[in-house]
PDB file of N, CA and C in Angstrom:
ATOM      1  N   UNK A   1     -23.719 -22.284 -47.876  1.00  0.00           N
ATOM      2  CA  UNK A   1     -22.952 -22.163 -46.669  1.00  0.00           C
ATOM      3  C   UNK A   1     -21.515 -21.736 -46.971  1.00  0.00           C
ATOM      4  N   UNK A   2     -21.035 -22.228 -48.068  1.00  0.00           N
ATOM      5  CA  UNK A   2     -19.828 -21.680 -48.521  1.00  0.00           C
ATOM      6  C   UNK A   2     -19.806 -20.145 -48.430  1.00  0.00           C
ATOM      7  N   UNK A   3     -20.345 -19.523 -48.969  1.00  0.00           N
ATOM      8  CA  UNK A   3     -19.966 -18.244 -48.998  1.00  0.00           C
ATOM      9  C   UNK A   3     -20.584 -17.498 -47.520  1.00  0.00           C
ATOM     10  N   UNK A   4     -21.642 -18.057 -46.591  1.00  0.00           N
ATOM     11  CA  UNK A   4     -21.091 -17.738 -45.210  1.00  0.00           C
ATOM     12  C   UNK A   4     -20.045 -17.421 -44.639  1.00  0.00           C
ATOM     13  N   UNK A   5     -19.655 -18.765 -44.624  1.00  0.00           N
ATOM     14  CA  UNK A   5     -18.489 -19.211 -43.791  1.00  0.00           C
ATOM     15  C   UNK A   5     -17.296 -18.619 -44.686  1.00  0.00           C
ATOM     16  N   UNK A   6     -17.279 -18.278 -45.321  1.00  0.00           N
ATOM     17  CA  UNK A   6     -15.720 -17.898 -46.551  1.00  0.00           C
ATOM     18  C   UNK A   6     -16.253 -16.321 -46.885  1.00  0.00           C
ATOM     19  N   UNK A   7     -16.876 -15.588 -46.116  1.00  0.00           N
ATOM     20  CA  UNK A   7     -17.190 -13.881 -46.739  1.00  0.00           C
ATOM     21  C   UNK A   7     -15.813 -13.229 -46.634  1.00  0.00           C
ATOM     22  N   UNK A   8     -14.823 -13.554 -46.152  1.00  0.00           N
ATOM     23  CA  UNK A   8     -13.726 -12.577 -46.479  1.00  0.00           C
ATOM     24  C   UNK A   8     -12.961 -12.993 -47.999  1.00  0.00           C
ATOM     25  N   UNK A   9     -13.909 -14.088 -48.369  1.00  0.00           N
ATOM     26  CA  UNK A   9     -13.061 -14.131 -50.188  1.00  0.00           C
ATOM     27  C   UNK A   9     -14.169 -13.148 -51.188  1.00  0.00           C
ATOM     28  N   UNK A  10     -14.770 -12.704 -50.602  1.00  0.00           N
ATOM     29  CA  UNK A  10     -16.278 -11.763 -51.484  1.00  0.00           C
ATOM     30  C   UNK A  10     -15.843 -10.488 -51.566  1.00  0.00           C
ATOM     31  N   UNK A  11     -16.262  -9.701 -52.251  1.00  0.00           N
ATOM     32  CA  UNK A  11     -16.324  -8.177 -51.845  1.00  0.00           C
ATOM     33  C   UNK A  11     -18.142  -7.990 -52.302  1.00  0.00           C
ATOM     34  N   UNK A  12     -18.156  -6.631 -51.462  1.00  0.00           N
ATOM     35  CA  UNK A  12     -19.044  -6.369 -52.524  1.00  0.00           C
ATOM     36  C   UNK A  12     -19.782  -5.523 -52.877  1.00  0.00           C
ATOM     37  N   UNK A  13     -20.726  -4.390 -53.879  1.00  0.00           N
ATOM     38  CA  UNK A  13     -21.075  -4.155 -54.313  1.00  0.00           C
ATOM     39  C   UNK A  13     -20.135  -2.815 -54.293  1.00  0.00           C
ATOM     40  N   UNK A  14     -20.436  -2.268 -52.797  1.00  0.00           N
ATOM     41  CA  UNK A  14     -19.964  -0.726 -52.198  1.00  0.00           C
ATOM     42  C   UNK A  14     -18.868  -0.643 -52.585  1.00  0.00           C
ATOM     43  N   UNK A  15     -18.015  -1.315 -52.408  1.00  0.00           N
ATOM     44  CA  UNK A  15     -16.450  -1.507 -52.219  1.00  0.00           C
ATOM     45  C   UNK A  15     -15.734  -1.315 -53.573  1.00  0.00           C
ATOM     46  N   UNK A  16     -16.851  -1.800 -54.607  1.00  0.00           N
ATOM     47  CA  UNK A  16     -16.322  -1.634 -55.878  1.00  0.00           C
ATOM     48  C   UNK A  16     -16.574  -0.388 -56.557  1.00  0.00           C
ATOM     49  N   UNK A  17     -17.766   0.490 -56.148  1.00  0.00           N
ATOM     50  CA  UNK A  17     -18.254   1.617 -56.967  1.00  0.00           C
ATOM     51  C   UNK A  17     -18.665   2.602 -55.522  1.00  0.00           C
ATOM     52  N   UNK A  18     -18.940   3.926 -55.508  1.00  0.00           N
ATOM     53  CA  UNK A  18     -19.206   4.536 -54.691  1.00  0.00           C
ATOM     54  C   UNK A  18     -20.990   5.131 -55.291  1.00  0.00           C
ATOM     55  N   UNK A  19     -21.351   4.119 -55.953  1.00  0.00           N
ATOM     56  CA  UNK A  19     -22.985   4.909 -56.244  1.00  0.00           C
ATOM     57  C   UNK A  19     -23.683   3.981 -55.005  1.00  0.00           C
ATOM     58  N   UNK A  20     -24.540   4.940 -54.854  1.00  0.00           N
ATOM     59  CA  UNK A  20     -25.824   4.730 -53.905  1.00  0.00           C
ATOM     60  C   UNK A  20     -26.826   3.647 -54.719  1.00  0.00           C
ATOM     61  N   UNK A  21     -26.786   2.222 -54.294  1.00  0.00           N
ATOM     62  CA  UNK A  21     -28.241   1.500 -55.056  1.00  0.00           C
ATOM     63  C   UNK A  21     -28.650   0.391 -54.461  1.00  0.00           C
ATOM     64  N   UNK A  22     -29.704   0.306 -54.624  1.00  0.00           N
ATOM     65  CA  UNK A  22     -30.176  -1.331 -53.790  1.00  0.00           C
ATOM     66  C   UNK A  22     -29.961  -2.380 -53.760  1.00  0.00           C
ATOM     67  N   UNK A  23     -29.016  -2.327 -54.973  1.00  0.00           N
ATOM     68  CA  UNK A  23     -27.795  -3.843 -54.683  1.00  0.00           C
ATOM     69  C   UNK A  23     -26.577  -3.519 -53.968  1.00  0.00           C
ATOM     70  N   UNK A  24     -26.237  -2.585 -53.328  1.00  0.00           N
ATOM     71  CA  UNK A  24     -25.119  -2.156 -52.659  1.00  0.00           C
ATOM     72  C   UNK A  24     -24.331  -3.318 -51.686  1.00  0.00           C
ATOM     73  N   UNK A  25     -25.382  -3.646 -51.153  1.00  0.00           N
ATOM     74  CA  UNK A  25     -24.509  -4.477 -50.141  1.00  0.00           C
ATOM     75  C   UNK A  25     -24.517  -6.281 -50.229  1.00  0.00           C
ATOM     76  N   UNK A  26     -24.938  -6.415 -52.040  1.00  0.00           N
ATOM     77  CA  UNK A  26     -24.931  -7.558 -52.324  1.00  0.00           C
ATOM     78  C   UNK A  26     -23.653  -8.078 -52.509  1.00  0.00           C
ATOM     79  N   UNK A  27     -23.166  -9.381 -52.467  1.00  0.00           N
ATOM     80  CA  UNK A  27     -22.059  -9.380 -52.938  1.00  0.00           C
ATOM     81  C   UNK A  27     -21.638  -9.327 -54.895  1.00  0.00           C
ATOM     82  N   UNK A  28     -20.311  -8.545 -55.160  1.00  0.00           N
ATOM     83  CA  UNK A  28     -19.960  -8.551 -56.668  1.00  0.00           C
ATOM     84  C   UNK A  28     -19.897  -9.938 -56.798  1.00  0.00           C
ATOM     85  N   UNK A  29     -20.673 -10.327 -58.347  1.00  0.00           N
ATOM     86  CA  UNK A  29     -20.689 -11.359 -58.990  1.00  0.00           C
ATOM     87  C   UNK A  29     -19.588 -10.939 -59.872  1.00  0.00           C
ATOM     88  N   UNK A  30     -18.469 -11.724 -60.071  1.00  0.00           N
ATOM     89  CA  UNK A  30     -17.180 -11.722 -60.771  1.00  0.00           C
ATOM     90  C   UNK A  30     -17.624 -11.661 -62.313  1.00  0.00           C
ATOM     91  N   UNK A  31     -16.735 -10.997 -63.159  1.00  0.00           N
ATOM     92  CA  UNK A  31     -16.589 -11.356 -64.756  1.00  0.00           C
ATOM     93  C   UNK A  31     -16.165 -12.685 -65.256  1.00  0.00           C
ATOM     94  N   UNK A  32     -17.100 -13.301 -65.523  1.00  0.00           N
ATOM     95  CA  UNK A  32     -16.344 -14.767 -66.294  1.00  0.00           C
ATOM     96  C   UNK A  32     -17.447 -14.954 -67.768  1.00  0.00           C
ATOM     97  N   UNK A  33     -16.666 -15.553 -68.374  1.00  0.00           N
ATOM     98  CA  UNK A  33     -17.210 -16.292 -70.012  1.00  0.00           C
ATOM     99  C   UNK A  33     -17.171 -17.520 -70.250  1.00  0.00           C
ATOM    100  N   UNK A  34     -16.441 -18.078 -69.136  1.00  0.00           N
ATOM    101  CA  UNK A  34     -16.059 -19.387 -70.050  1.00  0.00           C
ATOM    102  C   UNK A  34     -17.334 -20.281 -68.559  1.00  0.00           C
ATOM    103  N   UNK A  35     -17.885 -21.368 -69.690  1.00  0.00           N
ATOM    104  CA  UNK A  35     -19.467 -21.643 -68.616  1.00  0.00           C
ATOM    105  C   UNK A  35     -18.608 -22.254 -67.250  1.00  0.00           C
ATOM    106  N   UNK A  36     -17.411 -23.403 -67.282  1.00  0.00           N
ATOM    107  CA  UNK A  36     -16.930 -23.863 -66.492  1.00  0.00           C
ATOM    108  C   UNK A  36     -16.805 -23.288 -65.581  1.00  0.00           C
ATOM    109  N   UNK A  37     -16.120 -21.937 -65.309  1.00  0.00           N
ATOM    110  CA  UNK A  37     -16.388 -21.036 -63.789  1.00  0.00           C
ATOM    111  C   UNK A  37     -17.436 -21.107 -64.130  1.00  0.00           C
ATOM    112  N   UNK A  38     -18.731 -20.382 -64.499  1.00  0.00           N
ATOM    113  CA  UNK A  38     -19.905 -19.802 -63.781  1.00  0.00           C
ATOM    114  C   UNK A  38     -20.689 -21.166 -63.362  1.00  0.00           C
ATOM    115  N   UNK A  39     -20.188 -22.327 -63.262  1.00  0.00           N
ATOM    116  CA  UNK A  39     -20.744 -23.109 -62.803  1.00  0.00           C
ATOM    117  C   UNK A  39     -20.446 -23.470 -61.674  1.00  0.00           C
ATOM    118  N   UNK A  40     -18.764 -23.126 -61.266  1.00  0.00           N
ATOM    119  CA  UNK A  40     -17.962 -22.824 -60.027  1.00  0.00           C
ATOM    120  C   UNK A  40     -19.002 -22.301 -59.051  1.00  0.00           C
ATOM    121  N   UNK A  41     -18.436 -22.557 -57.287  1.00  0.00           N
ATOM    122  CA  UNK A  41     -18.653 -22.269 -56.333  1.00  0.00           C
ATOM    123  C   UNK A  41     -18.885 -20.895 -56.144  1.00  0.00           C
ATOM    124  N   UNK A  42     -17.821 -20.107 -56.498  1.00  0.00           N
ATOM    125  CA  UNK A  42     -17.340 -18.681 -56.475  1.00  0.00           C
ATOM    126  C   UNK A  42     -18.460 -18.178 -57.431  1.00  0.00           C
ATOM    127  N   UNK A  43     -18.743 -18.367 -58.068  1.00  0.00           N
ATOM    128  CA  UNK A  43     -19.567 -17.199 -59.551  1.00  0.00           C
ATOM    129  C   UNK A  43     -20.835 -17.700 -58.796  1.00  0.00           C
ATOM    130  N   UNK A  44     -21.571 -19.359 -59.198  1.00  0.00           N
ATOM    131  CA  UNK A  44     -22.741 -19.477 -58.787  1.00  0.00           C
ATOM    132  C   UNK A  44     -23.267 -19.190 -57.422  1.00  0.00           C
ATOM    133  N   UNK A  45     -22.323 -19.823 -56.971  1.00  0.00           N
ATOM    134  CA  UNK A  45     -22.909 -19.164 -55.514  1.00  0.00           C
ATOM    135  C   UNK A  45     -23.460 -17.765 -54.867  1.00  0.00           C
ATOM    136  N   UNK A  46     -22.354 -17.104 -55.333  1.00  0.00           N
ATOM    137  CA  UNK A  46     -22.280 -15.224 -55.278  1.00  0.00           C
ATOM    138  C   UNK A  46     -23.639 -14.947 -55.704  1.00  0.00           C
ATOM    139  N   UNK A  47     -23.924 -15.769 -57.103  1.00  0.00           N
ATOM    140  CA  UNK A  47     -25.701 -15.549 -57.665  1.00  0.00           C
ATOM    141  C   UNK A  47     -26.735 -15.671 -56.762  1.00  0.00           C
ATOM    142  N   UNK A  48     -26.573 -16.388 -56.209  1.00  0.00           N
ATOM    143  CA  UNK A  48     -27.373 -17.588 -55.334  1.00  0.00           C
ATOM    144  C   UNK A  48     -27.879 -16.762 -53.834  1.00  0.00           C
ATOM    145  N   UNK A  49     -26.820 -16.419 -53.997  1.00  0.00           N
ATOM    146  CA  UNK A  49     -26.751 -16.018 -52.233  1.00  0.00           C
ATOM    147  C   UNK A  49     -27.514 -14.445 -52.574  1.00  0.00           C
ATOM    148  N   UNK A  50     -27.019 -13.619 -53.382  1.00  0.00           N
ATOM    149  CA  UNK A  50     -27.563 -12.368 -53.892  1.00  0.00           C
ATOM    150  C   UNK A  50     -29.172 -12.330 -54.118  1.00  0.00           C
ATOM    151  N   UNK A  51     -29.657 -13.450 -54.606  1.00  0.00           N
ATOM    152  CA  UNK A  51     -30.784 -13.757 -54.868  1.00  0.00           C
ATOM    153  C   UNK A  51     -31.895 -14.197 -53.763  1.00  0.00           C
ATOM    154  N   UNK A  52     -31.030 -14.409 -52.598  1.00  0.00           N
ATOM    155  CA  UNK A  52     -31.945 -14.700 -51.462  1.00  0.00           C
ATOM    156  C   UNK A  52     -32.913 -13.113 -50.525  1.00  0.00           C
ATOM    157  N   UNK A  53     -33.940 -13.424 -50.475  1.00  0.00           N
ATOM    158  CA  UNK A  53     -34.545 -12.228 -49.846  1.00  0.00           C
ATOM    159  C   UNK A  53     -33.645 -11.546 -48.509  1.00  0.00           C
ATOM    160  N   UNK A  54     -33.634 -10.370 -48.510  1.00  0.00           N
ATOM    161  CA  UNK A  54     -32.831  -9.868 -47.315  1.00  0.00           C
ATOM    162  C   UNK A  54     -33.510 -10.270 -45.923  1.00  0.00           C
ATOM    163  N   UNK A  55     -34.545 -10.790 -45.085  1.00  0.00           N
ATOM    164  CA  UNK A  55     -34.441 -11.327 -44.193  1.00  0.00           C
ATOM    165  C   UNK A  55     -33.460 -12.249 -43.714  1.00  0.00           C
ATOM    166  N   UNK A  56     -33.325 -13.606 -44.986  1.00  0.00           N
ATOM    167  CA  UNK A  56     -32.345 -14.355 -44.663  1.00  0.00           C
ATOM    168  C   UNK A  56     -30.913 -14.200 -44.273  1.00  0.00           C
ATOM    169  N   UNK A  57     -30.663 -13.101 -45.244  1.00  0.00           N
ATOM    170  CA  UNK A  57     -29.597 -12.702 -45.617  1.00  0.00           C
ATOM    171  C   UNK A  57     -29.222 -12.286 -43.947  1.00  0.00           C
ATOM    172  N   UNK A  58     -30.039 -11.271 -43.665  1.00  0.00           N
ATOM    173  CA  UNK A  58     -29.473 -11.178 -41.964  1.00  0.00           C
ATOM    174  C   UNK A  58     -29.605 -11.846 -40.952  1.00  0.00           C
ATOM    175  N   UNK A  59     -29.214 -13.418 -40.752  1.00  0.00           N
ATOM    176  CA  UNK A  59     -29.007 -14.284 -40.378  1.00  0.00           C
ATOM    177  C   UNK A  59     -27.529 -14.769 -41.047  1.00  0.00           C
ATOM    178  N   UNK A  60     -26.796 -14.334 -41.398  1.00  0.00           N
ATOM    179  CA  UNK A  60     -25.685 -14.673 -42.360  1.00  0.00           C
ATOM    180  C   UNK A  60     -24.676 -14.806 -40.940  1.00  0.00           C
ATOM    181  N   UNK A  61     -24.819 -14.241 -40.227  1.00  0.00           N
ATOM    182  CA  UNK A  61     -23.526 -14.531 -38.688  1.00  0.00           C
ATOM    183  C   UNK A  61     -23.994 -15.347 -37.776  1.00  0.00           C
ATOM    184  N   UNK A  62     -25.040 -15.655 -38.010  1.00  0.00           N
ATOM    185  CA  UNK A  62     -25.865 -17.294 -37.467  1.00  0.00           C
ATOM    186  C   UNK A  62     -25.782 -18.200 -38.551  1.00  0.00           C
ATOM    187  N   UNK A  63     -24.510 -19.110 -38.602  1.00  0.00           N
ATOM    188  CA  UNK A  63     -25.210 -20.028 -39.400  1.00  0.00           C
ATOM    189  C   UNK A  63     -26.471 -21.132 -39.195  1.00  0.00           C
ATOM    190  N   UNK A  64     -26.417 -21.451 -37.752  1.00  0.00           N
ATOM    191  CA  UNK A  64     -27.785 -22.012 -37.869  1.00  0.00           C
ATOM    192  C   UNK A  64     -28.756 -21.875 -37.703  1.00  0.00           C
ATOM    193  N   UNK A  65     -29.074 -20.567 -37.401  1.00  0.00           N
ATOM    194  CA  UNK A  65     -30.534 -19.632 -37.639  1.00  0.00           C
ATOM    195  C   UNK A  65     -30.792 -19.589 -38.850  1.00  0.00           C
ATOM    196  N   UNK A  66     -29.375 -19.163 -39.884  1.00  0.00           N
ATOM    197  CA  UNK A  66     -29.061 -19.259 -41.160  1.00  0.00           C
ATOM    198  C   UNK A  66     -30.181 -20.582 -41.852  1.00  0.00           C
ATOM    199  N   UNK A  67     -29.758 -21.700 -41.284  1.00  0.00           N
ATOM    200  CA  UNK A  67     -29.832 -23.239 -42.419  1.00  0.00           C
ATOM    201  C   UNK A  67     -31.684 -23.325 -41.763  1.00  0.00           C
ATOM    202  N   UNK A  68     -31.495 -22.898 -40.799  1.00  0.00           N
ATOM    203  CA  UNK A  68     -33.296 -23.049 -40.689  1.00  0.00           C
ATOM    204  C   UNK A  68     -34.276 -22.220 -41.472  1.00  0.00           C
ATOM    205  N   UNK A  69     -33.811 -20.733 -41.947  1.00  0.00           N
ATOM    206  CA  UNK A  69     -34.391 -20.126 -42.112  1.00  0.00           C
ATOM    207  C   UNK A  69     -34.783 -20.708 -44.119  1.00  0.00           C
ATOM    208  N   UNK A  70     -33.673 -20.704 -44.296  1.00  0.00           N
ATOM    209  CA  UNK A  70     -33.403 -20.907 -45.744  1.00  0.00           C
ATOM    210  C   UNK A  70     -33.860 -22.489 -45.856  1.00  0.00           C
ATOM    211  N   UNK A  71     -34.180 -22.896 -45.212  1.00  0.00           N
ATOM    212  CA  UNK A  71     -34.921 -24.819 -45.278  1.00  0.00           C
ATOM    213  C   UNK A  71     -36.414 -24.070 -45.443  1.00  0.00           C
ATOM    214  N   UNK A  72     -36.793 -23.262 -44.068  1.00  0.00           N
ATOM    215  CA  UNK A  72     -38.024 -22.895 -44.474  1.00  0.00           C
ATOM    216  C   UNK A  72     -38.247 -22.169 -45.453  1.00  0.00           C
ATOM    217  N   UNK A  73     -37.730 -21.236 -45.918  1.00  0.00           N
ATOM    218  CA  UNK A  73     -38.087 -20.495 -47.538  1.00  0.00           C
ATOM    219  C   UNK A  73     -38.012 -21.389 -48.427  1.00  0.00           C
ATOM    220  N   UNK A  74     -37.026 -22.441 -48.151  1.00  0.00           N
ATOM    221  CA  UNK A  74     -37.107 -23.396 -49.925  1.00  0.00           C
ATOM    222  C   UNK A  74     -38.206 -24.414 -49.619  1.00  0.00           C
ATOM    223  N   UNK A  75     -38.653 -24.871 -48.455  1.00  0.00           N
ATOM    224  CA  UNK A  75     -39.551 -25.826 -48.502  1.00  0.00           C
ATOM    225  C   UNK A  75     -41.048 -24.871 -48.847  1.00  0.00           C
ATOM    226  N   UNK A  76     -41.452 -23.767 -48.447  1.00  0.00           N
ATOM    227  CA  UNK A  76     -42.589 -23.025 -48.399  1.00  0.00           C
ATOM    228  C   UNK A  76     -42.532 -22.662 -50.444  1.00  0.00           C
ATOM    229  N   UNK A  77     -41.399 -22.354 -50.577  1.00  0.00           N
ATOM    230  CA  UNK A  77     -41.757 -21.793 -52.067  1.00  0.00           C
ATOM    231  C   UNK A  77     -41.429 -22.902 -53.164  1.00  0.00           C
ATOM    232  N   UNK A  78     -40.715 -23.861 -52.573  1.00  0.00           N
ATOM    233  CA  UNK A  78     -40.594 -25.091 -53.784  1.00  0.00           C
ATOM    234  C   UNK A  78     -40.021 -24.281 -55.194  1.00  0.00           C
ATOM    235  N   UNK A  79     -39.096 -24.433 -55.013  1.00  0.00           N
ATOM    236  CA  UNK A  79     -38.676 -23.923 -56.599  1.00  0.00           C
ATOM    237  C   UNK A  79     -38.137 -25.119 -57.224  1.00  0.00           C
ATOM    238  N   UNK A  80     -38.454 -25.825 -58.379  1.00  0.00           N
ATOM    239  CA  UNK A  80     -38.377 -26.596 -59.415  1.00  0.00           C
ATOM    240  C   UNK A  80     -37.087 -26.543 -60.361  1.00  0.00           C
ATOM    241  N   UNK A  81     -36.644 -25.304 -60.270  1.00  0.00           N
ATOM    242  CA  UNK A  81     -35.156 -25.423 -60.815  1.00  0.00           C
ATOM    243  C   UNK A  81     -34.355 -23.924 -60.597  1.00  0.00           C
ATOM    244  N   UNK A  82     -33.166 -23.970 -60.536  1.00  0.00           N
ATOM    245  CA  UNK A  82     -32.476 -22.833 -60.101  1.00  0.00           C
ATOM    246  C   UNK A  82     -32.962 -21.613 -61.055  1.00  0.00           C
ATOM    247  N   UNK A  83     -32.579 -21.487 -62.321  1.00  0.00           N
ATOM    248  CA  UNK A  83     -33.492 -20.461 -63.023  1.00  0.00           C
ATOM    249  C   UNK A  83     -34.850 -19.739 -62.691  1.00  0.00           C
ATOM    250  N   UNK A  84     -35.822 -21.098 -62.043  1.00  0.00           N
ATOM    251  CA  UNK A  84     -36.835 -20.317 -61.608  1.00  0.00           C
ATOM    252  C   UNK A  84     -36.547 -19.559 -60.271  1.00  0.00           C
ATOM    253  N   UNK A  85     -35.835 -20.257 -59.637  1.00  0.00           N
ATOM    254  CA  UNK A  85     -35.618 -19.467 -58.403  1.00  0.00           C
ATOM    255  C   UNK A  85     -34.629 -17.917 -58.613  1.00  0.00           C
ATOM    256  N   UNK A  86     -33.991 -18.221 -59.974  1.00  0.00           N
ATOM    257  CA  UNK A  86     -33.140 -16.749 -59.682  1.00  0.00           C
ATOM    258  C   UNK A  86     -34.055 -15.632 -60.730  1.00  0.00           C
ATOM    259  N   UNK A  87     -34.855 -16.430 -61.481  1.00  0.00           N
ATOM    260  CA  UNK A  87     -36.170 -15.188 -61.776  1.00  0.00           C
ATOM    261  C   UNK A  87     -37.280 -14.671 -60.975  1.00  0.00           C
ATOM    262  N   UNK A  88     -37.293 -14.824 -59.948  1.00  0.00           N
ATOM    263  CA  UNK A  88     -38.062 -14.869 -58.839  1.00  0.00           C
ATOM    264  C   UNK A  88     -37.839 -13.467 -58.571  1.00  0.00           C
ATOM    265  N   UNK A  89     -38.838 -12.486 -58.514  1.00  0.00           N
ATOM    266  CA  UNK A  89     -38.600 -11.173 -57.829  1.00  0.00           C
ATOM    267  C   UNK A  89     -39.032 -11.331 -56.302  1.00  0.00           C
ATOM    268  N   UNK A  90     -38.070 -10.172 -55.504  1.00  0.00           N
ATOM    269  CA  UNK A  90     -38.714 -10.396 -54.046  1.00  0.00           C
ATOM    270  C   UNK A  90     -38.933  -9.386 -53.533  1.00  0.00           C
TER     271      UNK A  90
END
């Protein structure tokens, strides 16, 4: 929900490069090394949210069409730990 409600701290994909690709309108996941950010709000999340199938994703100006939709995808697919969920092709 953070990065819902907070999309004017994101950029993303387009904004940074002018190539044509199917992550275009994901949001940029920032450069970091040190694990402490990428465990941050800002880095993980950006992952997180990128990783959700684009149906959900357009529900993003509803948040509570938003929290229903994404209850039902995580309850239907049960993912066991975040890794599995961000290896997950969709």
């Amino acid at each position: 929900m953070f990065i819902v409600k907070n999309r004017h701290l994101f950029t993303s994909n387009e904004t940074i490069h002018n190539i044509d690709t199917r992550q275009k309108a994901d949001l940029h996941v920032p450069a970091a090394k040190l694990t402490k950010v990428q465990r941050g709000v800002y880095y993980s999340g950006t992952a997180l949210y990128n990783a959700l199938p684009k149906y959900i994703k357009g529900f993003a100006h509803n948040v509570k069409k938003l929290k229903q939709e994404l209850k039902r995808f995580l309850l239907e697919k049960s993912f066991y730990s975040v890794k599995e969920y961000l290896d997950k092709e969709w």
